[in-house]
PDB file of N, CA and C in Angstrom:
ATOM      1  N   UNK A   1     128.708 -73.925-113.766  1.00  0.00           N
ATOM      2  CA  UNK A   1     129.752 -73.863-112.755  1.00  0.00           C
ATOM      3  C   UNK A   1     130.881 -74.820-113.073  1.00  0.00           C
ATOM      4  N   UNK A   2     130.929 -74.967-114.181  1.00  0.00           N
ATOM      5  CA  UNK A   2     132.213 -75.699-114.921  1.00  0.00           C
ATOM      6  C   UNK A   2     131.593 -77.321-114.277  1.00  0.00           C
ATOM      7  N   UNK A   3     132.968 -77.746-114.881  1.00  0.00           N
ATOM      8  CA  UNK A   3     132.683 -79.874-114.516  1.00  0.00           C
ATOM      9  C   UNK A   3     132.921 -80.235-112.924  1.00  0.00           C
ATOM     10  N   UNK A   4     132.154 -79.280-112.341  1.00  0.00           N
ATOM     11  CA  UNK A   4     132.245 -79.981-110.608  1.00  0.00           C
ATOM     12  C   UNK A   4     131.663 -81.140-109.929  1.00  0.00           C
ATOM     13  N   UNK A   5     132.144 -81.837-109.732  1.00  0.00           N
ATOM     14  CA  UNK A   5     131.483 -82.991-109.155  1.00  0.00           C
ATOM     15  C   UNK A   5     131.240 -83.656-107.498  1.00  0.00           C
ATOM     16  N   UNK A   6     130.267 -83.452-106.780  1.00  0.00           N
ATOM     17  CA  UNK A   6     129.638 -83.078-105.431  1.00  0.00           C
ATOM     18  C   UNK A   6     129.186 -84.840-105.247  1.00  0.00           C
ATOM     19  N   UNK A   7     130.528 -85.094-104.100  1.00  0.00           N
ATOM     20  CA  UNK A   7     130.112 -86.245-103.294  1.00  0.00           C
ATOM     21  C   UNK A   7     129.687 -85.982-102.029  1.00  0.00           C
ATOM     22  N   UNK A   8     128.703 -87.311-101.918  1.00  0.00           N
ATOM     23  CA  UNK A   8     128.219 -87.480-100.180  1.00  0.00           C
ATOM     24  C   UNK A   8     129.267 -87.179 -99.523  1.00  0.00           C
ATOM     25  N   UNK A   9     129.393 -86.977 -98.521  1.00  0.00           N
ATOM     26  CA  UNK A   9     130.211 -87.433 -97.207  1.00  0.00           C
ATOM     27  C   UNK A   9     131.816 -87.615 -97.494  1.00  0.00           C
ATOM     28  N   UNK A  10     132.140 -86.171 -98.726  1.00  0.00           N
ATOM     29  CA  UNK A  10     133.284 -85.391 -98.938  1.00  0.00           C
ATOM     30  C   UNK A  10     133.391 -84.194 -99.256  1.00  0.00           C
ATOM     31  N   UNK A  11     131.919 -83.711 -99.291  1.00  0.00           N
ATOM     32  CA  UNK A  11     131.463 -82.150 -99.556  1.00  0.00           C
ATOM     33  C   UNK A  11     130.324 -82.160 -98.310  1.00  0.00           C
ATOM     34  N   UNK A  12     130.704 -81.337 -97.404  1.00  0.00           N
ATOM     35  CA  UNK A  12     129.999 -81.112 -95.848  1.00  0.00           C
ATOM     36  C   UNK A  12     128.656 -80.174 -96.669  1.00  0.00           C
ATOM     37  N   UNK A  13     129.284 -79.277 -97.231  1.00  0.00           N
ATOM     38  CA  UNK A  13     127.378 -78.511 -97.869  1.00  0.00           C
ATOM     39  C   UNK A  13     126.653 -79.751 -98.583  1.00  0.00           C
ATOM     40  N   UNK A  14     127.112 -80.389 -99.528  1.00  0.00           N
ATOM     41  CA  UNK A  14     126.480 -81.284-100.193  1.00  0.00           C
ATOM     42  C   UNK A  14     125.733 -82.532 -99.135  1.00  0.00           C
ATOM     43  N   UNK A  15     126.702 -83.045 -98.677  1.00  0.00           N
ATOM     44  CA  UNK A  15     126.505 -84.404 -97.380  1.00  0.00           C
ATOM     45  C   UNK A  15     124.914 -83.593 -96.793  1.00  0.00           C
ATOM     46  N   UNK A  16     124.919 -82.311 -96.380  1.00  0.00           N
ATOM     47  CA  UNK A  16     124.028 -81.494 -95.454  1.00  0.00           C
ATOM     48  C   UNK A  16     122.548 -81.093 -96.243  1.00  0.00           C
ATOM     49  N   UNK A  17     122.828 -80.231 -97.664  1.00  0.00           N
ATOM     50  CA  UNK A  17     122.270 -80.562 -98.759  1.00  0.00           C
ATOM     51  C   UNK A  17     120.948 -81.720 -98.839  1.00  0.00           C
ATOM     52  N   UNK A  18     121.751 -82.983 -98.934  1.00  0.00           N
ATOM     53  CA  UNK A  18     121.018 -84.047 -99.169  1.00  0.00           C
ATOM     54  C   UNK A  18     120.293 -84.592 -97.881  1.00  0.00           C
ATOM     55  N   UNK A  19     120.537 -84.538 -96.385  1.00  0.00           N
ATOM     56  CA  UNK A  19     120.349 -84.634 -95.184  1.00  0.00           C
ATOM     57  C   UNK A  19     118.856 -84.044 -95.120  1.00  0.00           C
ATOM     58  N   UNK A  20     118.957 -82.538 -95.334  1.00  0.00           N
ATOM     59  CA  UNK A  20     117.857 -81.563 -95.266  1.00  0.00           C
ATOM     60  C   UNK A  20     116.944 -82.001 -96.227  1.00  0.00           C
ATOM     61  N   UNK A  21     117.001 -82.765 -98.041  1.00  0.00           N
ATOM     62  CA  UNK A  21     115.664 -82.821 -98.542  1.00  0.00           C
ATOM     63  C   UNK A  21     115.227 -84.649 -98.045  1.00  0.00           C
ATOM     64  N   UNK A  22     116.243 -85.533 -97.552  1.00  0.00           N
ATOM     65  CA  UNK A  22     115.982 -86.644 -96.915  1.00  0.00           C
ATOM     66  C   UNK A  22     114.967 -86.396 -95.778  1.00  0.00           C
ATOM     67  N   UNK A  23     115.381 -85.465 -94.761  1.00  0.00           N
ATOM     68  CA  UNK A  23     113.835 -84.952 -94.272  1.00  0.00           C
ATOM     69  C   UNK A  23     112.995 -84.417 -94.583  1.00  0.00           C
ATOM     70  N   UNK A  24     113.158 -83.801 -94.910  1.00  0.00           N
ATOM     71  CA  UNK A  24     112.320 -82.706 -95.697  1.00  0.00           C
ATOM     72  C   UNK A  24     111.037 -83.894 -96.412  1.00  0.00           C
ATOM     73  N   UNK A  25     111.339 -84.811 -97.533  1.00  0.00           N
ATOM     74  CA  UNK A  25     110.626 -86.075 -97.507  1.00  0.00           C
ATOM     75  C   UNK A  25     109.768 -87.004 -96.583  1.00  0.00           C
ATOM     76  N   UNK A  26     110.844 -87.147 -95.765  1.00  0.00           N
ATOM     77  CA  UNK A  26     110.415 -88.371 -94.615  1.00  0.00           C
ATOM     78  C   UNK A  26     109.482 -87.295 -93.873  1.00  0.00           C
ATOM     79  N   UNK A  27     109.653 -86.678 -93.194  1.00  0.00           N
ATOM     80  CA  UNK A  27     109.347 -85.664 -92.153  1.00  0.00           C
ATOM     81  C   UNK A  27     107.680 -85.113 -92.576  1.00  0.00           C
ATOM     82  N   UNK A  28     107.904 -84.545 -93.709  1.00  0.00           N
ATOM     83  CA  UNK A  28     106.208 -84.136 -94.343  1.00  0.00           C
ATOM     84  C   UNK A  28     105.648 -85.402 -94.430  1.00  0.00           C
ATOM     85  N   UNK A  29     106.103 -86.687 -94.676  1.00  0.00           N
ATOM     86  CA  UNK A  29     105.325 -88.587 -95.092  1.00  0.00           C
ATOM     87  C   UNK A  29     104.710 -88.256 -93.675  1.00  0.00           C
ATOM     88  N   UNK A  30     105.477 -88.307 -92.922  1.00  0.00           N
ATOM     89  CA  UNK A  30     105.480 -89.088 -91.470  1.00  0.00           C
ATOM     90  C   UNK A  30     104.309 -87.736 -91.107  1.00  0.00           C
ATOM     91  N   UNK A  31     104.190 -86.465 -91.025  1.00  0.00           N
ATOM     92  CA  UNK A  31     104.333 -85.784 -90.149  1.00  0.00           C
ATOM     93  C   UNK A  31     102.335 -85.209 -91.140  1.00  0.00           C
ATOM     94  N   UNK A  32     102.441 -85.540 -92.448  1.00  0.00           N
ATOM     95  CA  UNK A  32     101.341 -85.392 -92.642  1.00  0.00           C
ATOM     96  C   UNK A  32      99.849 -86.643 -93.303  1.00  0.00           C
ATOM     97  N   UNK A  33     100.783 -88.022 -93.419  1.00  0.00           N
ATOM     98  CA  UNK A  33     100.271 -88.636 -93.902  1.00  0.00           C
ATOM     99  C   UNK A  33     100.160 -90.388 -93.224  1.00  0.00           C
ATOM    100  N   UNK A  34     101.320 -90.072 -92.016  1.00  0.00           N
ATOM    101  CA  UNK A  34     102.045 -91.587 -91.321  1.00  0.00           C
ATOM    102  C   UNK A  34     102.427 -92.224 -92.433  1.00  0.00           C
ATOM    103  N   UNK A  35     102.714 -91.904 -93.441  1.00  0.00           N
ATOM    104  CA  UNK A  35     103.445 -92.511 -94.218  1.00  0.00           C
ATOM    105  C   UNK A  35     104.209 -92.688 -95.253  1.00  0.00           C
ATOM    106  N   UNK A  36     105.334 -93.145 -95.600  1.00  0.00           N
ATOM    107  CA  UNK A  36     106.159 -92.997 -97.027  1.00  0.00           C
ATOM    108  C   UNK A  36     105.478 -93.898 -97.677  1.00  0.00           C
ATOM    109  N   UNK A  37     105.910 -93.813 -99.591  1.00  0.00           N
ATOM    110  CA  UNK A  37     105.087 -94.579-100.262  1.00  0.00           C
ATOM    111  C   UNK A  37     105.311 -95.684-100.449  1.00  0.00           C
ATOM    112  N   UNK A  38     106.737 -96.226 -99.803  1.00  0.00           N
ATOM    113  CA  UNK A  38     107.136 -97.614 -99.170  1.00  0.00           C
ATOM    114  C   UNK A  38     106.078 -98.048 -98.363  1.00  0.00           C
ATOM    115  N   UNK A  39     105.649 -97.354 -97.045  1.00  0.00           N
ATOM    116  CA  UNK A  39     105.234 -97.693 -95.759  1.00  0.00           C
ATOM    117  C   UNK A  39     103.443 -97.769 -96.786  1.00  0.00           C
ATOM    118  N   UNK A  40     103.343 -96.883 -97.628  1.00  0.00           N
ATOM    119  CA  UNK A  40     102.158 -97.400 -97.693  1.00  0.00           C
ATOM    120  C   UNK A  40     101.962 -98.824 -98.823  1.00  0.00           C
ATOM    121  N   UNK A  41     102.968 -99.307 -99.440  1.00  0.00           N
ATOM    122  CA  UNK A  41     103.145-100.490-100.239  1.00  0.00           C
ATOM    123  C   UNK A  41     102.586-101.710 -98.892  1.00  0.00           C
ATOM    124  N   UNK A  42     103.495-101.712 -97.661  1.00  0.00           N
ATOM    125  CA  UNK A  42     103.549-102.131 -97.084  1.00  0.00           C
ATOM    126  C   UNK A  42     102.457-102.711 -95.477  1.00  0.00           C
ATOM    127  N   UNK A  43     101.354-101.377 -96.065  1.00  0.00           N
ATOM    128  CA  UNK A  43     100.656-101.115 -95.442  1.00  0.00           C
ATOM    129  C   UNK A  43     100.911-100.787 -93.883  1.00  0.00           C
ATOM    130  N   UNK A  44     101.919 -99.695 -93.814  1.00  0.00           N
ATOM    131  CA  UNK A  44     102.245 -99.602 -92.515  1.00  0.00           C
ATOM    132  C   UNK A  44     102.290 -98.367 -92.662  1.00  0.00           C
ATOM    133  N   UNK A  45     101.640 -97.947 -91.016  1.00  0.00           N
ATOM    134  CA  UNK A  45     101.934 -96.255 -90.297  1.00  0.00           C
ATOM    135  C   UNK A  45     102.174 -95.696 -89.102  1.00  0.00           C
ATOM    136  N   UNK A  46     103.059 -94.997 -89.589  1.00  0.00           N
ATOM    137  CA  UNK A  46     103.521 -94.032 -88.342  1.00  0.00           C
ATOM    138  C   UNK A  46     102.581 -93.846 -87.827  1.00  0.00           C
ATOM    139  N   UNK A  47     102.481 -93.869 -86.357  1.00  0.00           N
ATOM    140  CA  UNK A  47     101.862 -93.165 -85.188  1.00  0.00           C
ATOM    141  C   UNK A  47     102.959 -93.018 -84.163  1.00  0.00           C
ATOM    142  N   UNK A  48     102.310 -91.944 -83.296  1.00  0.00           N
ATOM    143  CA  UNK A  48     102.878 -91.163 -81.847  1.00  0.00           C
ATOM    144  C   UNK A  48     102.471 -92.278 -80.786  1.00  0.00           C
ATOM    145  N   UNK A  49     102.951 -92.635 -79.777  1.00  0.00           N
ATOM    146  CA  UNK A  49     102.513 -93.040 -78.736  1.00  0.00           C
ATOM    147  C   UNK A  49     101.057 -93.489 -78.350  1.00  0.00           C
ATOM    148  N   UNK A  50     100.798 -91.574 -78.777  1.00  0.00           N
ATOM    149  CA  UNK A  50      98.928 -91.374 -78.276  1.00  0.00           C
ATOM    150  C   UNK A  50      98.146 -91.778 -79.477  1.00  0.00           C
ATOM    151  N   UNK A  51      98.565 -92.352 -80.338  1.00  0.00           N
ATOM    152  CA  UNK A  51      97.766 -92.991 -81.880  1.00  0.00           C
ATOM    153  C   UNK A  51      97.238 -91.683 -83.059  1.00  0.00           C
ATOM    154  N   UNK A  52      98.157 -90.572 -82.456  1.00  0.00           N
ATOM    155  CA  UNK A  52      98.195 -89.402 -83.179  1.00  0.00           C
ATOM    156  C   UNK A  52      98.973 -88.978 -84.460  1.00  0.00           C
ATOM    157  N   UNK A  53      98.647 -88.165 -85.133  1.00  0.00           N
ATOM    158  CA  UNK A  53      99.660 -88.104 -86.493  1.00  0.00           C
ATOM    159  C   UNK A  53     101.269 -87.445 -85.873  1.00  0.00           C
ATOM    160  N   UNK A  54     102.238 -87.952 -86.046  1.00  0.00           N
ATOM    161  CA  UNK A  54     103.795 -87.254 -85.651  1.00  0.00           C
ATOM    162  C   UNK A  54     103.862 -85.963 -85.526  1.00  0.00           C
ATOM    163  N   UNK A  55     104.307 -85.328 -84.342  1.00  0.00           N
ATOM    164  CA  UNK A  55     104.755 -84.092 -84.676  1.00  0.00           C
ATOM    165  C   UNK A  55     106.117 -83.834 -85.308  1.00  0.00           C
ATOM    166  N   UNK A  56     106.244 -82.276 -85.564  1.00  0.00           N
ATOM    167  CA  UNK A  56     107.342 -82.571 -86.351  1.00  0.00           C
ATOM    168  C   UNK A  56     108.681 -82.546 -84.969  1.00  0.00           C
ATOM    169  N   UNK A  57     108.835 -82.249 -83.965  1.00  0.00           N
ATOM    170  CA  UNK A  57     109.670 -81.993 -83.447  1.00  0.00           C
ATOM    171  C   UNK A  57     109.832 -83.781 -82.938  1.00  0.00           C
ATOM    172  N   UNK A  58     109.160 -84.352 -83.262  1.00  0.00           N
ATOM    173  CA  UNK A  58     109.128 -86.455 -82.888  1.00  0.00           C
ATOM    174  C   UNK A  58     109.487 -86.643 -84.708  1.00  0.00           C
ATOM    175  N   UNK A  59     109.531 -86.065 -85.478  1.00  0.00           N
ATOM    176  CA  UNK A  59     110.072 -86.374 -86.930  1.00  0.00           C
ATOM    177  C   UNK A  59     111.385 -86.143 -86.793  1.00  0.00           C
ATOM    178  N   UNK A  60     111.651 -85.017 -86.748  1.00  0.00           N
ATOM    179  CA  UNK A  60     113.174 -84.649 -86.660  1.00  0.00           C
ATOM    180  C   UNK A  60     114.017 -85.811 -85.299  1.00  0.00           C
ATOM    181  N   UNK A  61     113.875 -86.016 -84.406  1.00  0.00           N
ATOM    182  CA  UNK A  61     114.378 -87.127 -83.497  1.00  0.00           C
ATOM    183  C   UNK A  61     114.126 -88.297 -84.231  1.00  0.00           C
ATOM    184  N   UNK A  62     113.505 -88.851 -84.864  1.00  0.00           N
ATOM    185  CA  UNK A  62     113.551 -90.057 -85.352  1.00  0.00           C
ATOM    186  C   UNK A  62     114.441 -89.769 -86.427  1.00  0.00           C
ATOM    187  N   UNK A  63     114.163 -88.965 -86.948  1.00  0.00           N
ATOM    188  CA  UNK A  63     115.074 -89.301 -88.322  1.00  0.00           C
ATOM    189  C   UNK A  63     116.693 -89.082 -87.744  1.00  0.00           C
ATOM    190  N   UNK A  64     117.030 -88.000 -87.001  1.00  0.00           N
ATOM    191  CA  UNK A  64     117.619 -88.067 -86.189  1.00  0.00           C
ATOM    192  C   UNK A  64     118.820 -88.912 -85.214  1.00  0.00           C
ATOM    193  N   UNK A  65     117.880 -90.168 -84.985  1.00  0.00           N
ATOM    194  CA  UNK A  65     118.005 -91.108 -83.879  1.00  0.00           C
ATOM    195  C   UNK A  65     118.281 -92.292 -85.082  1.00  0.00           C
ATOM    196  N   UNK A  66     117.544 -92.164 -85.835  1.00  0.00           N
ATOM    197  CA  UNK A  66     117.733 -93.400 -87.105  1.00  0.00           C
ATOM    198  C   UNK A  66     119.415 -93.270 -87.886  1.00  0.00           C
ATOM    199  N   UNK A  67     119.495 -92.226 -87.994  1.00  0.00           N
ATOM    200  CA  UNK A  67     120.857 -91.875 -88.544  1.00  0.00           C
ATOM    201  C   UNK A  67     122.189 -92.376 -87.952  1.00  0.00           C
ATOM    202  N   UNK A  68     121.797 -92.168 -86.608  1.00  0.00           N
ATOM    203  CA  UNK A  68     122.915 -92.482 -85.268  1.00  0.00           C
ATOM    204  C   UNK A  68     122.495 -94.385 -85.492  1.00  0.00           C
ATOM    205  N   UNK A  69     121.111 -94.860 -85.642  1.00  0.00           N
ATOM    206  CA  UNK A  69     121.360 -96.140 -85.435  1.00  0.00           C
ATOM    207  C   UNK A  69     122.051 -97.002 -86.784  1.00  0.00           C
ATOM    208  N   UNK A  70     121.677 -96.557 -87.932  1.00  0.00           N
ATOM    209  CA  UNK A  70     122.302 -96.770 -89.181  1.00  0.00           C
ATOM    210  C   UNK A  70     123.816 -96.975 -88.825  1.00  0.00           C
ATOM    211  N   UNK A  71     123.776 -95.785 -88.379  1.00  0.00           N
ATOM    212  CA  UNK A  71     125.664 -95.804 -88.190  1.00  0.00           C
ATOM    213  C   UNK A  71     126.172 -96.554 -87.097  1.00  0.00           C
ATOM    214  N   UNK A  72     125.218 -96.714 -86.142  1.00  0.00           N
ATOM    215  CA  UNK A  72     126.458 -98.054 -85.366  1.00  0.00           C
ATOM    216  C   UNK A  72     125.805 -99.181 -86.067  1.00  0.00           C
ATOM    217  N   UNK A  73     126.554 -99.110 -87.029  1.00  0.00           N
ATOM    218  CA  UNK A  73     126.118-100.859 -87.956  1.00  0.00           C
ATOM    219  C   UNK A  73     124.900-101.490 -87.854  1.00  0.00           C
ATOM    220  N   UNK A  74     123.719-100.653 -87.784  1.00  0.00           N
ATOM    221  CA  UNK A  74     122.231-100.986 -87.539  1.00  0.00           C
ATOM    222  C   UNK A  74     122.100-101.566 -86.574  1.00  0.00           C
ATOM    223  N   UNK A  75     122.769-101.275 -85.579  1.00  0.00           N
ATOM    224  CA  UNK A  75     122.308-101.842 -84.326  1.00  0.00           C
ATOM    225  C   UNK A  75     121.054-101.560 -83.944  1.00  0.00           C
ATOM    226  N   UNK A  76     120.599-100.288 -83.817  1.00  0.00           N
ATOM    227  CA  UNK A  76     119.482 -99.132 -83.397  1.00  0.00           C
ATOM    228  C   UNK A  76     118.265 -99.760 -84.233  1.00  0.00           C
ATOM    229  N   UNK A  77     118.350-100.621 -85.377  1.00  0.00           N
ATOM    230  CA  UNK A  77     117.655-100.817 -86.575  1.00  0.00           C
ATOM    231  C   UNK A  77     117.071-102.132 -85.790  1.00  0.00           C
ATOM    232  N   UNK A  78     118.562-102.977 -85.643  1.00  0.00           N
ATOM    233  CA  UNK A  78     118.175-104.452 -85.027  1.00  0.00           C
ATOM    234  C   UNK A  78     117.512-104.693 -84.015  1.00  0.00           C
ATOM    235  N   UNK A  79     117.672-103.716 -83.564  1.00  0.00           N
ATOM    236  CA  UNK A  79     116.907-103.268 -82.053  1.00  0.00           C
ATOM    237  C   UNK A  79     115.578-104.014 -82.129  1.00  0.00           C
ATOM    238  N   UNK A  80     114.532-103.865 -82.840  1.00  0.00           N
ATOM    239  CA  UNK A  80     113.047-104.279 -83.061  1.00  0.00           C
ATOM    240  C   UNK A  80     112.930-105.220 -83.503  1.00  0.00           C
ATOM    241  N   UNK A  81     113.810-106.250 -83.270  1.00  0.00           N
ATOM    242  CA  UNK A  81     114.042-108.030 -83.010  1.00  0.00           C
ATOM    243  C   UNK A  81     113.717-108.420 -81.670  1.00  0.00           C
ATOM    244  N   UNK A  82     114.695-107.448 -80.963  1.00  0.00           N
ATOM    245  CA  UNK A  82     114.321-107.666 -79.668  1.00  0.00           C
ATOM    246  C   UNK A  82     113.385-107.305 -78.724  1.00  0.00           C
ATOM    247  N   UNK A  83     112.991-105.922 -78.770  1.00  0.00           N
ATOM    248  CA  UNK A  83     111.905-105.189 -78.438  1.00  0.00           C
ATOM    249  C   UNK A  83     110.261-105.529 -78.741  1.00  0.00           C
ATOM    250  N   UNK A  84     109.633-106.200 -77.981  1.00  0.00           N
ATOM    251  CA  UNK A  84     108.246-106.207 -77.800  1.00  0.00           C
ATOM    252  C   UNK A  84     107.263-105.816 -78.370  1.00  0.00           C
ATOM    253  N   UNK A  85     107.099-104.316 -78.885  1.00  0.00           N
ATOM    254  CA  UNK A  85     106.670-104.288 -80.169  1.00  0.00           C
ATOM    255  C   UNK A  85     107.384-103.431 -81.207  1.00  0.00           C
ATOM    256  N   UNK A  86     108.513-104.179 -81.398  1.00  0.00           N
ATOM    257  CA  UNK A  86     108.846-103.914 -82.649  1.00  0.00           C
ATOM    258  C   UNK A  86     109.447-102.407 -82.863  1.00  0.00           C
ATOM    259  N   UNK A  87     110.130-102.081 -81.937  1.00  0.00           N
ATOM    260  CA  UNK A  87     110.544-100.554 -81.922  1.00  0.00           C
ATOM    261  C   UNK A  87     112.177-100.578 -81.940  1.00  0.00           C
ATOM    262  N   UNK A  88     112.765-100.112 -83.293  1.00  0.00           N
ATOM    263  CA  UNK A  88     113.857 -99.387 -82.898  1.00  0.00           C
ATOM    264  C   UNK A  88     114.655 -98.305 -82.337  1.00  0.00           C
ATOM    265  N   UNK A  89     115.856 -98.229 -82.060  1.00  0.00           N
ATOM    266  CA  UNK A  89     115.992 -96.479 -80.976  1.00  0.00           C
ATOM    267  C   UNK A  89     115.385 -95.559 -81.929  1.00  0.00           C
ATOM    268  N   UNK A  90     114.908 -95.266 -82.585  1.00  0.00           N
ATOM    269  CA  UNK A  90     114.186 -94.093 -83.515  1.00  0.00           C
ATOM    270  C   UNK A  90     113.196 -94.035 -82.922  1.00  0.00           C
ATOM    271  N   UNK A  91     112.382 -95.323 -82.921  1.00  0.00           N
ATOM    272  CA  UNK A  91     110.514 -95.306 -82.327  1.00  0.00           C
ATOM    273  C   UNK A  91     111.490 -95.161 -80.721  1.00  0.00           C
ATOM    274  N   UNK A  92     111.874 -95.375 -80.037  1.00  0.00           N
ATOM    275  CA  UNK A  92     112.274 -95.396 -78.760  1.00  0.00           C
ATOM    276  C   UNK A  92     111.932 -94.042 -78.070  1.00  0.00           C
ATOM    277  N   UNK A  93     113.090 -93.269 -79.218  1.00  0.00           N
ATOM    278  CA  UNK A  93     113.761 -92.176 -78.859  1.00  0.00           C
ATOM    279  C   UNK A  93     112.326 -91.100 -78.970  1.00  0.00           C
ATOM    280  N   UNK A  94     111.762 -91.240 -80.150  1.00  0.00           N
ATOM    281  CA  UNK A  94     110.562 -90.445 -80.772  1.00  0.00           C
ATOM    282  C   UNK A  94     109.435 -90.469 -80.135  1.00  0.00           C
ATOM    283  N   UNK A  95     109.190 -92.158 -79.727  1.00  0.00           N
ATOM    284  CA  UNK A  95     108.048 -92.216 -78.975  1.00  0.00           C
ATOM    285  C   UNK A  95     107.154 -92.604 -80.199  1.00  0.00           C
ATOM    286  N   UNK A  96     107.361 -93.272 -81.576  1.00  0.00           N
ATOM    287  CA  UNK A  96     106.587 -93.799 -82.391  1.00  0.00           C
ATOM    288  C   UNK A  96     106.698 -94.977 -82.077  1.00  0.00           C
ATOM    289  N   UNK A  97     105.506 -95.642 -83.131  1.00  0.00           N
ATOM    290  CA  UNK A  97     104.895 -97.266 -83.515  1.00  0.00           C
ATOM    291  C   UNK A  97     104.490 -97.058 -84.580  1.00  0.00           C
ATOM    292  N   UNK A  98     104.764 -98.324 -85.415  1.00  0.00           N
ATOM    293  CA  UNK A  98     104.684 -98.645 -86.724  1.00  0.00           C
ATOM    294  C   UNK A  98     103.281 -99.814 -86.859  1.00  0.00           C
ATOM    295  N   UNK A  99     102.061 -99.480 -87.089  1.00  0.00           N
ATOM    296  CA  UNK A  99     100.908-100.133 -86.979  1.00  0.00           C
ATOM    297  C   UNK A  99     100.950-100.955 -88.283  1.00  0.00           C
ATOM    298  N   UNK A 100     100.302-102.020 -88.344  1.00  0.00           N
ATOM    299  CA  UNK A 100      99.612-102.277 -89.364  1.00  0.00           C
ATOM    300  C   UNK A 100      98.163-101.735 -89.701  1.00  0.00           C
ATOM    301  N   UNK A 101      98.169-101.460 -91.310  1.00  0.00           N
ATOM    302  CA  UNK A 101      96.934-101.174 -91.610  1.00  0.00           C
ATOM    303  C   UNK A 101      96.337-102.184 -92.777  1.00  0.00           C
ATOM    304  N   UNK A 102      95.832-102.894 -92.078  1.00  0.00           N
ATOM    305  CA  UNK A 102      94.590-103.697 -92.479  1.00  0.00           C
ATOM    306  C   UNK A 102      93.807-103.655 -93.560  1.00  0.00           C
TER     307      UNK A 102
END
């Protein structure tokens, strides 16, 4: 297709593109395993509220909700400084917790 060159967030298919396999990733971690292979370096996992594996319709809102907090200058991120256990508007919004695993 000749020398075309496809930036983020100046090509709306591309920007969208990359959006869809960013979940597509996170979403199957979260949704079949509680975890990315970060989260499992780290020994940490996703859970639901009820200490259940994520559904996907609580995947898509977090990732979702994470995007929106990224973008107001990680506020949404910073959030779980302040919050009790440790929840940003993503876990808020989703209704996740990030456990330790032991």
């Amino acid at each position: 297709f000749g020398n075309v060159q496809k930036v983020a967030l100046h090509d709306f298919w591309f920007t969208l593109w990359l959006l869809l396999v960013c979940f597509a990733y996170l979403g199957a971690c979260w949704r079949y395993g509680g975890m990315t292979v970060g989260m499992r370096a780290w020994r940490i996992k996703l859970v639901s509220d009820n200490d259940q594996l994520v559904s996907w319709p609580r995947c898509f809102l977090r990732f979702f909700v994470a995007a929106i907090s990224v973008s107001a200058l990680g506020l949404g991120v910073l959030w779980a400084l302040v919050d009790k256990k440790n929840r940003g508007w993503h876990d808020l919004a989703a209704r996740t917790l990030l456990i330790n695993q032991v």
